[in-house]
C-alpha atoms as a PDB file:
ATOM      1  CA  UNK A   1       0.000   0.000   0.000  1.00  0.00           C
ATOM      2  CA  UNK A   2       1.480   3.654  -0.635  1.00  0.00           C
ATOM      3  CA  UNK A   3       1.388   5.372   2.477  1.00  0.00           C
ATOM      4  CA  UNK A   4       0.426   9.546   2.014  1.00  0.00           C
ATOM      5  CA  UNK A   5       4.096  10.235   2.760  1.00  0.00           C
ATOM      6  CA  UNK A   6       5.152   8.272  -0.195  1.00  0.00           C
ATOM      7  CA  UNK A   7       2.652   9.871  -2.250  1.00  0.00           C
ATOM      8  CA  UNK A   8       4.679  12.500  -4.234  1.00  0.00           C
ATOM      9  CA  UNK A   9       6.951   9.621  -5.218  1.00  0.00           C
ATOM     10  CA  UNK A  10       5.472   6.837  -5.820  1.00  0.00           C
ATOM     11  CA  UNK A  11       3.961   5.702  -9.335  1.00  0.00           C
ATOM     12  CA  UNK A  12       1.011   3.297  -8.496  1.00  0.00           C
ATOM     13  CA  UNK A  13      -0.063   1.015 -11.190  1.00  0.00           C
ATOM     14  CA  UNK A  14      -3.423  -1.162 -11.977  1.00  0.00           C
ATOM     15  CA  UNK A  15      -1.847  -4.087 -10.316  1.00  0.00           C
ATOM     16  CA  UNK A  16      -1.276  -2.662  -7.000  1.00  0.00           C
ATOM     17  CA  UNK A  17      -4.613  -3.441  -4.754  1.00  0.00           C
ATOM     18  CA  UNK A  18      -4.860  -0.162  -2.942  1.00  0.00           C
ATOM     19  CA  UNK A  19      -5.360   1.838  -6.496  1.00  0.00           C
ATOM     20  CA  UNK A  20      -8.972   0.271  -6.183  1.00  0.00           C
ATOM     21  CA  UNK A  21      -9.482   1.766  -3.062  1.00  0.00           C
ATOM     22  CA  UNK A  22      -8.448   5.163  -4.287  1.00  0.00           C
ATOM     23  CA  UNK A  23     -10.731   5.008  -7.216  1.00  0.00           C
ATOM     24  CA  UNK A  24     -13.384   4.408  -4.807  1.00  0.00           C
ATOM     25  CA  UNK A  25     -12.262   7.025  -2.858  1.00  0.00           C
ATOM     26  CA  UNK A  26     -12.459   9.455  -6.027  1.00  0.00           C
ATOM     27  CA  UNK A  27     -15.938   8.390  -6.743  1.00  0.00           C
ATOM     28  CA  UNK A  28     -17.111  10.343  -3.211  1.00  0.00           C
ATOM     29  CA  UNK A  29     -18.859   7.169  -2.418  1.00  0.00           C
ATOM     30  CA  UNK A  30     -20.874   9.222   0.243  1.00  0.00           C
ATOM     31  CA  UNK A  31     -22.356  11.847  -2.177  1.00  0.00           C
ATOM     32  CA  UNK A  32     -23.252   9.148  -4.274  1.00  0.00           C
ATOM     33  CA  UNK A  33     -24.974   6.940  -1.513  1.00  0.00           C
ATOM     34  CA  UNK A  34     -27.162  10.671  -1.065  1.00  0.00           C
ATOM     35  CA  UNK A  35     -27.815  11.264  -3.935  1.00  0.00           C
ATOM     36  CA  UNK A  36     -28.696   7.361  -5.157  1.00  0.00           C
ATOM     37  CA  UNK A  37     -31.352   7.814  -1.969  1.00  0.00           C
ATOM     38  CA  UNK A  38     -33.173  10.831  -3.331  1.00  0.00           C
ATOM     39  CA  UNK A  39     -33.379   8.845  -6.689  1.00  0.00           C
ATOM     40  CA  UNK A  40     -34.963   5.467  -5.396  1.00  0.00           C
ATOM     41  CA  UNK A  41     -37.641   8.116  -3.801  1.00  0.00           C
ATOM     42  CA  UNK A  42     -38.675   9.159  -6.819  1.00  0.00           C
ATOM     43  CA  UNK A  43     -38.988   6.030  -8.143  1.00  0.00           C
ATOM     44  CA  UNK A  44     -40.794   4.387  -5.844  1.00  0.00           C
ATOM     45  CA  UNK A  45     -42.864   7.562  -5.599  1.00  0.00           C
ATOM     46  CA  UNK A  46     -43.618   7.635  -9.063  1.00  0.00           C
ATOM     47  CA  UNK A  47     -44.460   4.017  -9.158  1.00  0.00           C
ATOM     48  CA  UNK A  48     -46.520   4.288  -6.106  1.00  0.00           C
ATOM     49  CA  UNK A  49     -44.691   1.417  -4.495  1.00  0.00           C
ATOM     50  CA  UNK A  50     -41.371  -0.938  -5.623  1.00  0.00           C
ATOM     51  CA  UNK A  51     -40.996  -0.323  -9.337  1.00  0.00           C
ATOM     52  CA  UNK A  52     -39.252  -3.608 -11.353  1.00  0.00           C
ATOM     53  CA  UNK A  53     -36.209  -4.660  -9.949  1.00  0.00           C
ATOM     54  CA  UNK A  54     -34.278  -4.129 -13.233  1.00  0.00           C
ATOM     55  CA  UNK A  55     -35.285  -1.027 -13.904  1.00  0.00           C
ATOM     56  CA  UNK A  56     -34.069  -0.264 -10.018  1.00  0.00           C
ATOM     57  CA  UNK A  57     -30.738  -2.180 -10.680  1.00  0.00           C
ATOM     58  CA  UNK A  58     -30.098  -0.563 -13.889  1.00  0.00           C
ATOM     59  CA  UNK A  59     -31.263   3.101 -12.736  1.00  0.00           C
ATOM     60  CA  UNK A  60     -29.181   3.218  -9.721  1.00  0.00           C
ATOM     61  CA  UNK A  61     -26.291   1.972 -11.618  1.00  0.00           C
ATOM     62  CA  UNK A  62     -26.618   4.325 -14.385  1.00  0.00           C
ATOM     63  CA  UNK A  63     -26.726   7.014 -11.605  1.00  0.00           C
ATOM     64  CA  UNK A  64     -24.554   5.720  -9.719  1.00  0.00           C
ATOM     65  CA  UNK A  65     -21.467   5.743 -12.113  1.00  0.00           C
ATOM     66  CA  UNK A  66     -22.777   9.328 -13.720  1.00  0.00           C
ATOM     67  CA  UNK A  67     -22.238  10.640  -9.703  1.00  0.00           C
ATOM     68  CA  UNK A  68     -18.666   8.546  -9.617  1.00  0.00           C
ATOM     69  CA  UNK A  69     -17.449  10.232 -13.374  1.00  0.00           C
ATOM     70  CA  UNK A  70     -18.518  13.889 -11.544  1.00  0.00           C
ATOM     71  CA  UNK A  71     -16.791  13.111  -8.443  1.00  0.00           C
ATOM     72  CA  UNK A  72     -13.871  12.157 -10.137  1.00  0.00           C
ATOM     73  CA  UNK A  73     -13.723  14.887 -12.302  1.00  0.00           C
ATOM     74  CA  UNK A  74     -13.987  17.550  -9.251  1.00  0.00           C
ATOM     75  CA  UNK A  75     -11.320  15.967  -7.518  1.00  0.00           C
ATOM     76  CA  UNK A  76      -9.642  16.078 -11.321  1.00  0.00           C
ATOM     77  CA  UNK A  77      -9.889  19.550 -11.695  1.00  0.00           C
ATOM     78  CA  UNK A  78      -9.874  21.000  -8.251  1.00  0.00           C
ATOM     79  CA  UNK A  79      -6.079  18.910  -7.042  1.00  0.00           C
ATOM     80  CA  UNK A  80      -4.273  22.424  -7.187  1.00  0.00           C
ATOM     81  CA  UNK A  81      -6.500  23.542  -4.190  1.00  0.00           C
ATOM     82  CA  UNK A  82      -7.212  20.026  -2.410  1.00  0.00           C
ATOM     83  CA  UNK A  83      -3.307  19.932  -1.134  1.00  0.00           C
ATOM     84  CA  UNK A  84      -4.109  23.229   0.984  1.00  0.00           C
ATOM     85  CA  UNK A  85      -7.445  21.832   2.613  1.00  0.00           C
ATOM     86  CA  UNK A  86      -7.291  19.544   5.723  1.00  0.00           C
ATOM     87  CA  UNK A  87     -10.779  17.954   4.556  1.00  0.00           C
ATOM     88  CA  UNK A  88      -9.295  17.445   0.811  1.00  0.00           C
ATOM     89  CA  UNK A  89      -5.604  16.857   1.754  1.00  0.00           C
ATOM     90  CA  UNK A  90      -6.142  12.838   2.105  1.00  0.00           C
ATOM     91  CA  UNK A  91      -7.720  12.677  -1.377  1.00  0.00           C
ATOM     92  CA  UNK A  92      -5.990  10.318  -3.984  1.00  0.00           C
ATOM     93  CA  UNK A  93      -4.547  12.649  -6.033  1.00  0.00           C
ATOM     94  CA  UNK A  94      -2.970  15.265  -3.553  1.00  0.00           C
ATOM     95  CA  UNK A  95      -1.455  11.869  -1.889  1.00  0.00           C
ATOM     96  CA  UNK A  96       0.306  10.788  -4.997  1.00  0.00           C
ATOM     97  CA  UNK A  97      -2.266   7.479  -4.646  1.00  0.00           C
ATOM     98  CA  UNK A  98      -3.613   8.440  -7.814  1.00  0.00           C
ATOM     99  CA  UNK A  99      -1.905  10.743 -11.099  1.00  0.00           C
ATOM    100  CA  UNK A 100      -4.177  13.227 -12.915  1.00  0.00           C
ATOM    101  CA  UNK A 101      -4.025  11.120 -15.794  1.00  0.00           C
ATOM    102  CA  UNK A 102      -5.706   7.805 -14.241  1.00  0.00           C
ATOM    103  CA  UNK A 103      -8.408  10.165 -12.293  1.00  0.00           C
ATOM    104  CA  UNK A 104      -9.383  11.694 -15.947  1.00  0.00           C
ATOM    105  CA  UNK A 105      -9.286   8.483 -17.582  1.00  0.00           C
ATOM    106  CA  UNK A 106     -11.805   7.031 -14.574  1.00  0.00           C
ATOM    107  CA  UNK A 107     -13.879  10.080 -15.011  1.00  0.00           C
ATOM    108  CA  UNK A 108     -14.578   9.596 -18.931  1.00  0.00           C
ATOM    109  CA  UNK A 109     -14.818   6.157 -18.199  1.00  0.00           C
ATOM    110  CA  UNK A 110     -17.522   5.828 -15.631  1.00  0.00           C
ATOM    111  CA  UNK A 111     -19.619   8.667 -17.429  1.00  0.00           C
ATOM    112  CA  UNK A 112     -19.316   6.762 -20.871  1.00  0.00           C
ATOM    113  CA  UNK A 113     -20.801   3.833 -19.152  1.00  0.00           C
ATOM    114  CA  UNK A 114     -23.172   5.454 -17.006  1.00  0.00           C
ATOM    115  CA  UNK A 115     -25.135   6.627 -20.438  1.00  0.00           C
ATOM    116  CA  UNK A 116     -24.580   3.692 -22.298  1.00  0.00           C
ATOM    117  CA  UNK A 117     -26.250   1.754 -19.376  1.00  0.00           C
ATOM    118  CA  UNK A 118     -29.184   4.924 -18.650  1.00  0.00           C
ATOM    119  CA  UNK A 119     -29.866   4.548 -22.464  1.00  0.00           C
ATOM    120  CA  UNK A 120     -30.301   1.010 -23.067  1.00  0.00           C
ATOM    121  CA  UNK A 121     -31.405   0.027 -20.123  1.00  0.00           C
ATOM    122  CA  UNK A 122     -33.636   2.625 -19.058  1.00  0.00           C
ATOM    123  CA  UNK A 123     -34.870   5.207 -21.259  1.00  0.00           C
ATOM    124  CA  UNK A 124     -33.502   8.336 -23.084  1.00  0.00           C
ATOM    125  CA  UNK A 125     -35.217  11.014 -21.248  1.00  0.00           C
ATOM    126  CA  UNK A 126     -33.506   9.925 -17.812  1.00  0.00           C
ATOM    127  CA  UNK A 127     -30.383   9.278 -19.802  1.00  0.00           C
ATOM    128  CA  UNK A 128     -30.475  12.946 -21.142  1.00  0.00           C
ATOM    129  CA  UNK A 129     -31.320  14.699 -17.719  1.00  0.00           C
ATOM    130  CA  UNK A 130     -28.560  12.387 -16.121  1.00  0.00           C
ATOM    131  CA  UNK A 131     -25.931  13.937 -18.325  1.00  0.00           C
ATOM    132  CA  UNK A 132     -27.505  17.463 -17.597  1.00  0.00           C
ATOM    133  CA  UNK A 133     -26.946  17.066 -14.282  1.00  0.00           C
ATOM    134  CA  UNK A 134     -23.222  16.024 -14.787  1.00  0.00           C
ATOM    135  CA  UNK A 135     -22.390  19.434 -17.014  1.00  0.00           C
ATOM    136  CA  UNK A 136     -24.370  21.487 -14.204  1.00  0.00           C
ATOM    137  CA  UNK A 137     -21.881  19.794 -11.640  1.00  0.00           C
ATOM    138  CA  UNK A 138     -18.687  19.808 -13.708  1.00  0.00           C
ATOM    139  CA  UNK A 139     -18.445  22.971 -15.941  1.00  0.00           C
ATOM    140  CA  UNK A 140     -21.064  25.095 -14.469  1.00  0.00           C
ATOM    141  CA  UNK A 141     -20.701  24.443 -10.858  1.00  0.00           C
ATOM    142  CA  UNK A 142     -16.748  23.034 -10.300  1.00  0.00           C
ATOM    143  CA  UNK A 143     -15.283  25.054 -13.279  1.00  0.00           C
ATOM    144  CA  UNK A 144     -17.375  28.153 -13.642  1.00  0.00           C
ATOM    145  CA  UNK A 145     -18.851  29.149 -10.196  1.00  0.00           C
ATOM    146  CA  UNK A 146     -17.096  27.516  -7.560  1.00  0.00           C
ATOM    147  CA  UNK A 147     -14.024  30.215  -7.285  1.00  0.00           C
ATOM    148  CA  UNK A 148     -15.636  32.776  -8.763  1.00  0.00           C
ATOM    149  CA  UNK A 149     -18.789  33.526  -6.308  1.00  0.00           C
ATOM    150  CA  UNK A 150     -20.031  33.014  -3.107  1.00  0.00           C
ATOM    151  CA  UNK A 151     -22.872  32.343  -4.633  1.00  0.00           C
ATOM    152  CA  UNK A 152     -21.360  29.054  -6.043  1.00  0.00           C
ATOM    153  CA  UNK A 153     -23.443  27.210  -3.730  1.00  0.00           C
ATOM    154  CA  UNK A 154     -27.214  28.433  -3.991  1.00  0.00           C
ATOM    155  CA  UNK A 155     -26.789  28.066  -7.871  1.00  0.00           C
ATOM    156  CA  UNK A 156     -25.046  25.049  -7.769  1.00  0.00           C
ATOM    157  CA  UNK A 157     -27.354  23.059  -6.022  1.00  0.00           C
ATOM    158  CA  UNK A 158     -29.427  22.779  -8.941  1.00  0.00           C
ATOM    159  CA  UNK A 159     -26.866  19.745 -10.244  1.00  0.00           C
ATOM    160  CA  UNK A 160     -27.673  17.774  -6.798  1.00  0.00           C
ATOM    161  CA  UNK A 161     -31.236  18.331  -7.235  1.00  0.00           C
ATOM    162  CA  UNK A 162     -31.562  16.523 -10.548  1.00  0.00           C
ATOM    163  CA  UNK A 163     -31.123  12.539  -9.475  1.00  0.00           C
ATOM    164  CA  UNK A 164     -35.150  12.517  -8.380  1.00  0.00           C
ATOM    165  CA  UNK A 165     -35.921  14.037 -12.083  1.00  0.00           C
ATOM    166  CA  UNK A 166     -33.661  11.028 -13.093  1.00  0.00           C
ATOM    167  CA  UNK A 167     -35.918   8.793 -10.881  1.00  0.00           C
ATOM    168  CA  UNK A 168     -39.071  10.099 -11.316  1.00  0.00           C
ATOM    169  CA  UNK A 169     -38.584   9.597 -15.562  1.00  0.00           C
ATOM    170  CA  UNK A 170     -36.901   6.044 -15.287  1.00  0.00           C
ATOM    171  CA  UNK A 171     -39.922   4.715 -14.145  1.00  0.00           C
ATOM    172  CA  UNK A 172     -42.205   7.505 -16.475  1.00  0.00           C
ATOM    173  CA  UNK A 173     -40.380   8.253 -19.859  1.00  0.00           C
ATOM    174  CA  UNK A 174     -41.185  12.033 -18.013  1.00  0.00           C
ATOM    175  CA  UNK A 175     -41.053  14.610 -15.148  1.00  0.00           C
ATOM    176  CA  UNK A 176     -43.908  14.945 -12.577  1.00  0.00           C
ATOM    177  CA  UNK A 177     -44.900  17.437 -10.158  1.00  0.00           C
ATOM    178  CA  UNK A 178     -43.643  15.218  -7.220  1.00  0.00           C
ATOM    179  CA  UNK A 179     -40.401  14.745  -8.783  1.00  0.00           C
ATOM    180  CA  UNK A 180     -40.253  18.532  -8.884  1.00  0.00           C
ATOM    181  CA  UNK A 181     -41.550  19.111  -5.395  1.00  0.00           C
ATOM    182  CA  UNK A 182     -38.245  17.056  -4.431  1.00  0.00           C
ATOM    183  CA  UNK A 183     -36.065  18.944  -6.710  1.00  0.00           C
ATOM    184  CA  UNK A 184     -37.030  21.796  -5.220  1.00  0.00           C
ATOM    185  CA  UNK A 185     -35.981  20.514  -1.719  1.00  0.00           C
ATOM    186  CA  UNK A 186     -32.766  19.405  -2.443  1.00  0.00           C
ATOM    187  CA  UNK A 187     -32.523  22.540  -3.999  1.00  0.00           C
ATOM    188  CA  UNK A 188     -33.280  24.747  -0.790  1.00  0.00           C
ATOM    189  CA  UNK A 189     -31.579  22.385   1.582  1.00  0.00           C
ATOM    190  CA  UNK A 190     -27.979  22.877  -0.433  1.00  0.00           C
ATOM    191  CA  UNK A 191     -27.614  26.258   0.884  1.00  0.00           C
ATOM    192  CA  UNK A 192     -27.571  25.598   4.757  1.00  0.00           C
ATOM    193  CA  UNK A 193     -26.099  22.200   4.141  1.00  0.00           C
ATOM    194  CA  UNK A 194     -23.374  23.201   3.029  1.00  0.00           C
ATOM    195  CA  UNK A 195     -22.692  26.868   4.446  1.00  0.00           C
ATOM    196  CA  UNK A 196     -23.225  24.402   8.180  1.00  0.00           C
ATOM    197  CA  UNK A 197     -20.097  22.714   6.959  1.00  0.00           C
ATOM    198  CA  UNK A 198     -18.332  25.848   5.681  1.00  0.00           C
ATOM    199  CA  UNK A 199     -18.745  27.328   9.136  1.00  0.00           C
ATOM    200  CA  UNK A 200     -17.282  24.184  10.675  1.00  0.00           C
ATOM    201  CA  UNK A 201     -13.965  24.006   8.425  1.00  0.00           C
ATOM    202  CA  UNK A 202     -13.642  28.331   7.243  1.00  0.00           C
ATOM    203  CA  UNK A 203     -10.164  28.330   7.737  1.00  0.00           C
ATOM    204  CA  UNK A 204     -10.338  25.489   4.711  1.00  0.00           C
ATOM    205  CA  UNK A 205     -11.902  27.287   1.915  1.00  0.00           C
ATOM    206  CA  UNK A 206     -10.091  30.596   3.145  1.00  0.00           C
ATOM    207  CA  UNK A 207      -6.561  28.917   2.783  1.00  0.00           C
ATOM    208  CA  UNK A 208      -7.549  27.207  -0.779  1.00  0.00           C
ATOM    209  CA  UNK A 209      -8.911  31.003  -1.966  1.00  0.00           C
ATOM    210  CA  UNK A 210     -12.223  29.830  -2.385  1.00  0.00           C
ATOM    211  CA  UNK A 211     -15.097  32.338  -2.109  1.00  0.00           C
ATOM    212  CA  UNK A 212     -17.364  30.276   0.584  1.00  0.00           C
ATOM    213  CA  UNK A 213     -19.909  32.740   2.210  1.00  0.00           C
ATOM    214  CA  UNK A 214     -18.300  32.476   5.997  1.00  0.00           C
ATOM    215  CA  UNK A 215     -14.892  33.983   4.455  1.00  0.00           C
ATOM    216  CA  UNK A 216     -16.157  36.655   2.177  1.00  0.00           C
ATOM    217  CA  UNK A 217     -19.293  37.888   4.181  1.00  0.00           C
ATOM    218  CA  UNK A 218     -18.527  36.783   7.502  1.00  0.00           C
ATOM    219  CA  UNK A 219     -20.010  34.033  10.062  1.00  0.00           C
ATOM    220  CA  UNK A 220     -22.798  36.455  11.446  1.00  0.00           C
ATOM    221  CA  UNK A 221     -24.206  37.089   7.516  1.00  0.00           C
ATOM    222  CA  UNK A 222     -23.342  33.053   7.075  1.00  0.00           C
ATOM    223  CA  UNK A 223     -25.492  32.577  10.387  1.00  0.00           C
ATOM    224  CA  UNK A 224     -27.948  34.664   8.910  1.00  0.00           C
ATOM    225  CA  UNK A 225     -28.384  33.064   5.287  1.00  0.00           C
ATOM    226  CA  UNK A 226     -28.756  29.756   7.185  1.00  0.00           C
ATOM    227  CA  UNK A 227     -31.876  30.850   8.857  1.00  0.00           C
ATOM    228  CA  UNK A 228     -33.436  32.330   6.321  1.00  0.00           C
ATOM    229  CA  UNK A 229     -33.266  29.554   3.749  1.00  0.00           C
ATOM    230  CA  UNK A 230     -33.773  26.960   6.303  1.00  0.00           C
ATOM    231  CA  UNK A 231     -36.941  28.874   6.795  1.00  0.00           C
ATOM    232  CA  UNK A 232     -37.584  28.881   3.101  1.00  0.00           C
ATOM    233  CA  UNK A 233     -37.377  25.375   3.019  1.00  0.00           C
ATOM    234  CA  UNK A 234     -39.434  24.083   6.122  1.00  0.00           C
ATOM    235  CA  UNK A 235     -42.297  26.619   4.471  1.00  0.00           C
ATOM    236  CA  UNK A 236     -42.029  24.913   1.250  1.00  0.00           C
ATOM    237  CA  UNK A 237     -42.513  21.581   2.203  1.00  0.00           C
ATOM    238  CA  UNK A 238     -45.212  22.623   4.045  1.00  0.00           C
ATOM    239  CA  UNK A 239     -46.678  24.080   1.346  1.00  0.00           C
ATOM    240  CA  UNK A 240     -46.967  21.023  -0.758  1.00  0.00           C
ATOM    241  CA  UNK A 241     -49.803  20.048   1.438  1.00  0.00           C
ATOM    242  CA  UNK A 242     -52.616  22.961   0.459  1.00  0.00           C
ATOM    243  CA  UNK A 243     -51.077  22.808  -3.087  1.00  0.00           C
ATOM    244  CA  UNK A 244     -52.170  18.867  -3.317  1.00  0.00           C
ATOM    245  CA  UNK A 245     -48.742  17.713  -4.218  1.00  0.00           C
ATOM    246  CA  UNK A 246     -48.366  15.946  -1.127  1.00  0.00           C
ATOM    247  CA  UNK A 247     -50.493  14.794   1.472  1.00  0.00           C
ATOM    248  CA  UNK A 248     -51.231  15.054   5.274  1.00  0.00           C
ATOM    249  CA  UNK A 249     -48.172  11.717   6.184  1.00  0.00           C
ATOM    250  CA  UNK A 250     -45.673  14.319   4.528  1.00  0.00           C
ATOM    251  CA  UNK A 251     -46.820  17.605   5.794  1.00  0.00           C
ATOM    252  CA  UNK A 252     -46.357  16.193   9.616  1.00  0.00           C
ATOM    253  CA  UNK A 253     -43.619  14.412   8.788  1.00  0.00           C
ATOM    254  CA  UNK A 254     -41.851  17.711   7.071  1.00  0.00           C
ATOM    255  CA  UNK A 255     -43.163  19.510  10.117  1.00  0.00           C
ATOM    256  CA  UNK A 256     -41.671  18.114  12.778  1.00  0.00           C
ATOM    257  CA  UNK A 257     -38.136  17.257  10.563  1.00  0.00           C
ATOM    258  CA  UNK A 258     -38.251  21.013   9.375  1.00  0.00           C
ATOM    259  CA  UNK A 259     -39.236  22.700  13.081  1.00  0.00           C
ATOM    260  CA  UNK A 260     -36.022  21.329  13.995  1.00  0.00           C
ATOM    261  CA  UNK A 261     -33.808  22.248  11.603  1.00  0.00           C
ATOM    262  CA  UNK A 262     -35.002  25.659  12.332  1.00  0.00           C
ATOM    263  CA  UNK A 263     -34.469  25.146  16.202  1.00  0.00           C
ATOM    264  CA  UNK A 264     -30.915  24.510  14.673  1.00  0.00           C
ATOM    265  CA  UNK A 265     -30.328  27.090  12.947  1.00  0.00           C
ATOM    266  CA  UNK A 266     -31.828  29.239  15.461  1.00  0.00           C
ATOM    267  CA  UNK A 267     -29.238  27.901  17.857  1.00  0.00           C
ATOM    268  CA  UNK A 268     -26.528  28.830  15.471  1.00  0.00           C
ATOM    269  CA  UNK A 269     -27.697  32.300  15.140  1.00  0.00           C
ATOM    270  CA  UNK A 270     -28.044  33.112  18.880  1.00  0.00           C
ATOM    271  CA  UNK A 271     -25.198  30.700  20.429  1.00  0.00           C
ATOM    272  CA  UNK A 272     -22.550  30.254  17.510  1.00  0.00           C
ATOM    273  CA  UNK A 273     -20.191  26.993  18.219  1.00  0.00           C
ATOM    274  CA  UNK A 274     -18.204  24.880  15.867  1.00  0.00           C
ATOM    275  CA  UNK A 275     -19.458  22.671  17.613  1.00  0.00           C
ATOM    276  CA  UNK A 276     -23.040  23.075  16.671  1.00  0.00           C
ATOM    277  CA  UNK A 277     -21.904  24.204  13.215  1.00  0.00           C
ATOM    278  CA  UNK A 278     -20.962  20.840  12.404  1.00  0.00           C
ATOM    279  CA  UNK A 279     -24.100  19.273  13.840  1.00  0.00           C
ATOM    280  CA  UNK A 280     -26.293  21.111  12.313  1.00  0.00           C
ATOM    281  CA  UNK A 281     -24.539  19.643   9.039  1.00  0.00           C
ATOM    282  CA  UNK A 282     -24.630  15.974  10.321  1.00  0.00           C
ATOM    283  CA  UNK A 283     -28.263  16.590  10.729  1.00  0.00           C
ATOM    284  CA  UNK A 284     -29.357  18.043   7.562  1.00  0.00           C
ATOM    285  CA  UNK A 285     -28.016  14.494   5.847  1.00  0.00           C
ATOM    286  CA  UNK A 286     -30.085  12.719   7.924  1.00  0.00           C
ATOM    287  CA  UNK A 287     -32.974  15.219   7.115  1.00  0.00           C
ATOM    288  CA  UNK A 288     -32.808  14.781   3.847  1.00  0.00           C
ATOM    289  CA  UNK A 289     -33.275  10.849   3.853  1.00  0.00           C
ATOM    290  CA  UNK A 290     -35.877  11.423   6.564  1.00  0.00           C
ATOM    291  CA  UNK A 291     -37.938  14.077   4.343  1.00  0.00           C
ATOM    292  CA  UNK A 292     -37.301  11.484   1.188  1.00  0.00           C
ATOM    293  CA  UNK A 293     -38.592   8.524   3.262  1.00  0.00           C
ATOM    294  CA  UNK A 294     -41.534  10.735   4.540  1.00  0.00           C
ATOM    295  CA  UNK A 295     -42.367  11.586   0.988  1.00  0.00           C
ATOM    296  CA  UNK A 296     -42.432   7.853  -0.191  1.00  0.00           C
ATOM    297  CA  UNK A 297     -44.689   6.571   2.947  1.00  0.00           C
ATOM    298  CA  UNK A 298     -46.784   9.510   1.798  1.00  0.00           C
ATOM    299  CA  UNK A 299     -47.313   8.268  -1.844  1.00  0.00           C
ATOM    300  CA  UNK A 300     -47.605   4.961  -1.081  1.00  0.00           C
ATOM    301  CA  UNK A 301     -50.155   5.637   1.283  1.00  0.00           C
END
């Protein structure tokens, strides 16, 4: 195995086993398990209970390696930065595990097969918004917005909010207005998600240059943000109720998950801790599988 301090060095090849490891590693297996979740929702949502097993298998695969290939490629194109970070430091490229060469090569690779399998196995329209959602994540979000804009966050959530569109037309050759309604909360949710964990780790994004909102407009306007679109979002879901596009399972569910999120970020506002910070993000991952779980008991009921 190459150890991090023989990283610079060291030229691993295809028949060492811990190159497997690091390609796994690229992938961000954990965004991909997220983001995998919010499409099996909308599946099963738009089904209105377990859709085929193959279409399941082939869907999540399809997905699954399009999330891998724009993984890859962020950890591709952002390893001048990753060195400076101590989240990114342990990636496989900074480490030396992998070169630039074998991440790029993984990245065209998985996305190449992640359409050919979307396309013949599943159907065109979720093959087409699938490699919609990759551009969104790779040029507009990684390349274009990411160091240019604070703002790289609220407009780049639109590329995580596209898997349930995927979901939603696997099983539907279209979109529906559930499908959307879950779009749209992945959409709001991005924003304090993230600027939770950008509180936690500041000193990160400040060192790599990157325009996060805690270094360029301060924690108090970061604090601040996180309130008000965590506010935005617990109304929204709510509203899906009176506008009949969910029903009364959801609404209490999305009550109680959203009231406290807001007791959260009420918290953070009032009694600011790193601490917190960082719980606040742990908990708005397990609020969005909660709030995807509540949605699916609500459509199959």
């Amino acid at each position: 195995m190459i150890s991090e301090t023989q990283g610079s060095t060291a030229r691993p090849t295809w028949l060492d086993p811990a190159v497997y490891g690091a390609y796994f590693e690229l992938s961000k297996p954990r965004i991909i398990v997220l983001l995998l979740i919010t499409t099996a929702a909308a599946m099963i949502m738009a089904a209105r209970g377990m859709p085929s097993f193959e279409i399941l298998f082939w869907t999540l695969l399809g997905g699954g390696l399009s999330s891998a290939s724009s993984g890859a490629f962020n950890c591709w194109y952002d390893r001048d930065i990753d060195p400076k970070m101590k989240r990114t430091a342990g990636r496989p490229l900074p480490t030396g595990r992998l070169q630039p060469h074998q991440a790029l090569a993984f990245t065209v690779a998985t996305g190449i097969a992640a359409y050919v399998v979307l396309g013949l196995f599943v159907n065109v329209t979720a093959m087409v918004l699938a490699m919609f959602g990759q551009f969104y994540y790779c040029v507009i979000y990684t390349v274009w917005l990411k160091r240019r804009t604070p703002m790289n966050i609220v407009i780049g959530g639109g590329a995580g909010s596209i898997p349930p569109l995927v979901g939603w037309a696997a099983v539907t050759h279209q979109i529906g207005l559930p499908a959307l309604a879950l779009f749209a909360v992945i959409f709001l949710w991005t924003p304090p998600h993230f600027w939770s964990l950008a509180l936690a780790v500041e000193t990160d994004y400040a060192k790599a240059g990157i325009p996060m909102l805690p270094n360029v407009a301060g924690e108090q306007h970061t604090r601040v943000q996180i309130l008000v679109y965590t506010i935005i979002l617990a109304a929204a879901t709510l509203l899906f109720y009176p506008l009949h596009v969910l029903g009364a399972v959801f609404f209490v569910a999305a009550a109680l998950l959203g009231g406290y999120f807001l007791y959260l970020a009420v918290r953070m506002l009032v009694q600011p801790a790193r601490p917190l910070y960082m719980t606040t993000f742990k908990y708005s991952l397990l609020y969005l599988a909660l709030i995807c779980a509540a949605m699916v008991a609500d459509r199959l009921v």
